[in-house]
C-alpha atoms as a PDB file:
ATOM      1  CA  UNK A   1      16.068   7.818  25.879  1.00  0.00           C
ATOM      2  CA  UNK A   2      14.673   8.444  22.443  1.00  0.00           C
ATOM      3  CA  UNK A   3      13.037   4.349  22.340  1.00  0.00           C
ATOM      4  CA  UNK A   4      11.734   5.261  26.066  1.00  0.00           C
ATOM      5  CA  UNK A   5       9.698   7.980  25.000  1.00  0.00           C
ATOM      6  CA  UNK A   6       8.604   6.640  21.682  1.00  0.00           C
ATOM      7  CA  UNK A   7       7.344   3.481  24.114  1.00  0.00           C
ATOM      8  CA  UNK A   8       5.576   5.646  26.547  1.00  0.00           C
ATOM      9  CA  UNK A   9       3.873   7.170  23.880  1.00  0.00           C
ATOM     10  CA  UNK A  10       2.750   4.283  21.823  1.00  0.00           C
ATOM     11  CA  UNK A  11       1.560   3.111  25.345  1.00  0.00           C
ATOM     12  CA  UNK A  12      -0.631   6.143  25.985  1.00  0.00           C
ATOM     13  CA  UNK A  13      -2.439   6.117  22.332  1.00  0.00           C
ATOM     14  CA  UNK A  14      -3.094   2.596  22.689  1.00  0.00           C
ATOM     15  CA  UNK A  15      -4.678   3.763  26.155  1.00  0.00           C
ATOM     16  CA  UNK A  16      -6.730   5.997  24.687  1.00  0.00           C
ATOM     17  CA  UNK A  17      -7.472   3.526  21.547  1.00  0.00           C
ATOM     18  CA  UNK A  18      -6.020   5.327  18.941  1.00  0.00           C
ATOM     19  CA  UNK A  19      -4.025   2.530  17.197  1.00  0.00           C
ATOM     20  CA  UNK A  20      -1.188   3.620  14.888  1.00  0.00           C
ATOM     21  CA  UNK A  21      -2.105   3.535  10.875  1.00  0.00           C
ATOM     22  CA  UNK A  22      -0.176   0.681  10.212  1.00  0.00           C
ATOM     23  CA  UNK A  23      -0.773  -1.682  13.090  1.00  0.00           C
ATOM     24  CA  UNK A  24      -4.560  -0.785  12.156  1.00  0.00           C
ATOM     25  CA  UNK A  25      -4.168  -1.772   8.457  1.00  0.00           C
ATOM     26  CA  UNK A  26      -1.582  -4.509   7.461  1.00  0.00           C
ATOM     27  CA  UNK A  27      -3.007  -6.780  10.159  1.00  0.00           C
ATOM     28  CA  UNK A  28      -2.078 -10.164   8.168  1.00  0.00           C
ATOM     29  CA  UNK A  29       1.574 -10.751   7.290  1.00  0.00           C
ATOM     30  CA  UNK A  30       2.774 -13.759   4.757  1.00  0.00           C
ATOM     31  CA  UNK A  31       5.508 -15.487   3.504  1.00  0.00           C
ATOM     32  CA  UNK A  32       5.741 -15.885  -0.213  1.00  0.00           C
ATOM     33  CA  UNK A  33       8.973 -17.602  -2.109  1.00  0.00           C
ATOM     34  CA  UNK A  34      10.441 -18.005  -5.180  1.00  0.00           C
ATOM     35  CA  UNK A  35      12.433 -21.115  -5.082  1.00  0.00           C
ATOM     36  CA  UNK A  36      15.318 -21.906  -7.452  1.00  0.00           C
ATOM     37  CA  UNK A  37      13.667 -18.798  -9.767  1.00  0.00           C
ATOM     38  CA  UNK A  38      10.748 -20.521 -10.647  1.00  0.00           C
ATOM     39  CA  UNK A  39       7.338 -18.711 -10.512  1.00  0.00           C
ATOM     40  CA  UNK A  40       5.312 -19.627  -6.743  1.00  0.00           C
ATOM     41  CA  UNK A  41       1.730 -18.173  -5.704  1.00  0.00           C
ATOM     42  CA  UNK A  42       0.612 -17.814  -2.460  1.00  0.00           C
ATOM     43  CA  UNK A  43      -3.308 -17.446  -0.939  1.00  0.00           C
ATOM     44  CA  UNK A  44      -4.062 -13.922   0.808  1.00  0.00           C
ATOM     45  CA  UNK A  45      -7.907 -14.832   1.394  1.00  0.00           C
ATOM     46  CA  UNK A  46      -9.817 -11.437   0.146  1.00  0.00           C
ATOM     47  CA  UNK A  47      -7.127  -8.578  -0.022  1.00  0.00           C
ATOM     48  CA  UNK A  48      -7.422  -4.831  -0.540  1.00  0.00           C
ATOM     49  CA  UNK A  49      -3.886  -3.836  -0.796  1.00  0.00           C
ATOM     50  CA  UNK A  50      -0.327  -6.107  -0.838  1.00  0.00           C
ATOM     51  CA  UNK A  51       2.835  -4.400   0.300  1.00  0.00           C
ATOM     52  CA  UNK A  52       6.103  -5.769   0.866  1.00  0.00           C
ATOM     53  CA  UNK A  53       7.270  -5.768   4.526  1.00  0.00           C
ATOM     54  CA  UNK A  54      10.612  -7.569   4.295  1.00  0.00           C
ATOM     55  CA  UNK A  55      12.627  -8.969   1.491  1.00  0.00           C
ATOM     56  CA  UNK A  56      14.558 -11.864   2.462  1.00  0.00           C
ATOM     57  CA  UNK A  57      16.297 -13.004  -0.605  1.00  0.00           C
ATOM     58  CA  UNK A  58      16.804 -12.236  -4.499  1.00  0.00           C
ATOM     59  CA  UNK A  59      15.240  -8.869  -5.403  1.00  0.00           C
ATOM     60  CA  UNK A  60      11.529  -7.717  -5.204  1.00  0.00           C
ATOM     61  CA  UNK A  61      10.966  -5.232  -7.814  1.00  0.00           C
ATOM     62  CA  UNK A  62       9.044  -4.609 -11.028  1.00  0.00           C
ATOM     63  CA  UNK A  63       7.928  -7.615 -12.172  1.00  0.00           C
ATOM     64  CA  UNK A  64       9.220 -10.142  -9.478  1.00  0.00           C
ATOM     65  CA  UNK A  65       6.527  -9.862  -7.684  1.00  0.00           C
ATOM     66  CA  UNK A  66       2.517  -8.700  -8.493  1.00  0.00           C
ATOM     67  CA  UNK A  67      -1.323  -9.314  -6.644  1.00  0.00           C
ATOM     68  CA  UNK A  68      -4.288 -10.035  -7.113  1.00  0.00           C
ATOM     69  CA  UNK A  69      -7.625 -10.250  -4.682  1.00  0.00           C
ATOM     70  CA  UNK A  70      -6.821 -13.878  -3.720  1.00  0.00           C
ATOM     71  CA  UNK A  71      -3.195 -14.188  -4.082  1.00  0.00           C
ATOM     72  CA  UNK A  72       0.369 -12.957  -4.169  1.00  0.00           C
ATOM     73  CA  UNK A  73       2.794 -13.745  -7.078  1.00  0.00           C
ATOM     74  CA  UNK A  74       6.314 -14.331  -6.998  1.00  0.00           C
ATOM     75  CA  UNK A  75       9.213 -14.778  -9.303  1.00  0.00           C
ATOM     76  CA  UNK A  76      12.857 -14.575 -10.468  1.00  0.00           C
ATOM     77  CA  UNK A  77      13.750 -15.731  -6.596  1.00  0.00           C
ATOM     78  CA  UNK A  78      11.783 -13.100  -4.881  1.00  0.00           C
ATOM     79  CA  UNK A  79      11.730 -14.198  -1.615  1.00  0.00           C
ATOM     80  CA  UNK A  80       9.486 -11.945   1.163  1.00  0.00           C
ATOM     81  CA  UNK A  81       7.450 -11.244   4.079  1.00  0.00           C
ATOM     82  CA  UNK A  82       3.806  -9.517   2.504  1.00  0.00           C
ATOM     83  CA  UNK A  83       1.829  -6.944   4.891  1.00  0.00           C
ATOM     84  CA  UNK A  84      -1.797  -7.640   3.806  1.00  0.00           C
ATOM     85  CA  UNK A  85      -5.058  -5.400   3.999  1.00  0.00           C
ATOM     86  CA  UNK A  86      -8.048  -7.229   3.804  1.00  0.00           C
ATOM     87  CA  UNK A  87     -11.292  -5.895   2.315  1.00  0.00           C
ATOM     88  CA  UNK A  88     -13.702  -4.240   4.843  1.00  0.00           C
ATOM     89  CA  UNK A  89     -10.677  -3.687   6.958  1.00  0.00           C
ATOM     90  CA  UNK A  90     -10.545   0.036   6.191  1.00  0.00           C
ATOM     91  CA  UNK A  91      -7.684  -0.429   2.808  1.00  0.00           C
ATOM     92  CA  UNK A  92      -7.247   1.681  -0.080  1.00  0.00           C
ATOM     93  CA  UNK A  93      -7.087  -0.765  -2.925  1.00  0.00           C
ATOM     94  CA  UNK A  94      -7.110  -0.770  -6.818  1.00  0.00           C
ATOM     95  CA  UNK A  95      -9.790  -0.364  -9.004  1.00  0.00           C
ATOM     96  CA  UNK A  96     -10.093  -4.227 -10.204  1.00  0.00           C
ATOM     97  CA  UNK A  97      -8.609  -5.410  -7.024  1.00  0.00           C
ATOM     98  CA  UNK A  98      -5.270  -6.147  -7.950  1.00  0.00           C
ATOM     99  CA  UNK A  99      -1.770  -3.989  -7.766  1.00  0.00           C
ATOM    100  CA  UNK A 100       1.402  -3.505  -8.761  1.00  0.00           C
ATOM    101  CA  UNK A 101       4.708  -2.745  -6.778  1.00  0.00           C
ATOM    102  CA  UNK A 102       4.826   1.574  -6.344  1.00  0.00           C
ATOM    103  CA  UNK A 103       0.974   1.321  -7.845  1.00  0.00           C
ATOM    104  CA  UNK A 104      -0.410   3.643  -5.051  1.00  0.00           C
END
């Protein structure tokens, strides 16, 4: 009943164009891999803010993973699915462009 409701109302916002925060933010979503522990990168174009969506193996914490502007680092067999805010696309950011995991 609960999921019907929740439906019908996501259905009447969109209706009246109010989108939900995050559908209207994190429009881009990547996958980025550690393989066998060894350090990967991978391109996010021109990003505002980075935030992990889903973690599908190792762990993704501290200093497994980090970001930049143009890319996403990963490590120690971080393995994940990245939400990604592009600049001009209404994100919050960090000064410098770049970010930490829990850095805002």
């Amino acid at each position: 009943m609960l999921k019907i409701l929740l439906a019908g109302a996501a259905a009447l916002l969109a209706t009246l164009g109010v989108a939900s925060p995050a559908a209207a933010q994190y429009a881009n979503r990547i996958k980025c891999e550690s393989q066998n522990y060894r350090p990967a990168s991978c391109a996010i174009g021109d990003a505002a803010d980075v935030r992990i969506s889903q973690v599908i193996g190792g762990r993704c914490q501290g200093n497994d993973w980090r970001w930049d502007r143009r890319m996403v680092f990963v490590q120690n067999g971080c393995r994940a699915f990245f939400d990604v805010v592009q600049r001009g696309g209404g994100g919050g950011g960090y000064p410098g462009g770049g970010g930490y995991p829990g850095g805002g």
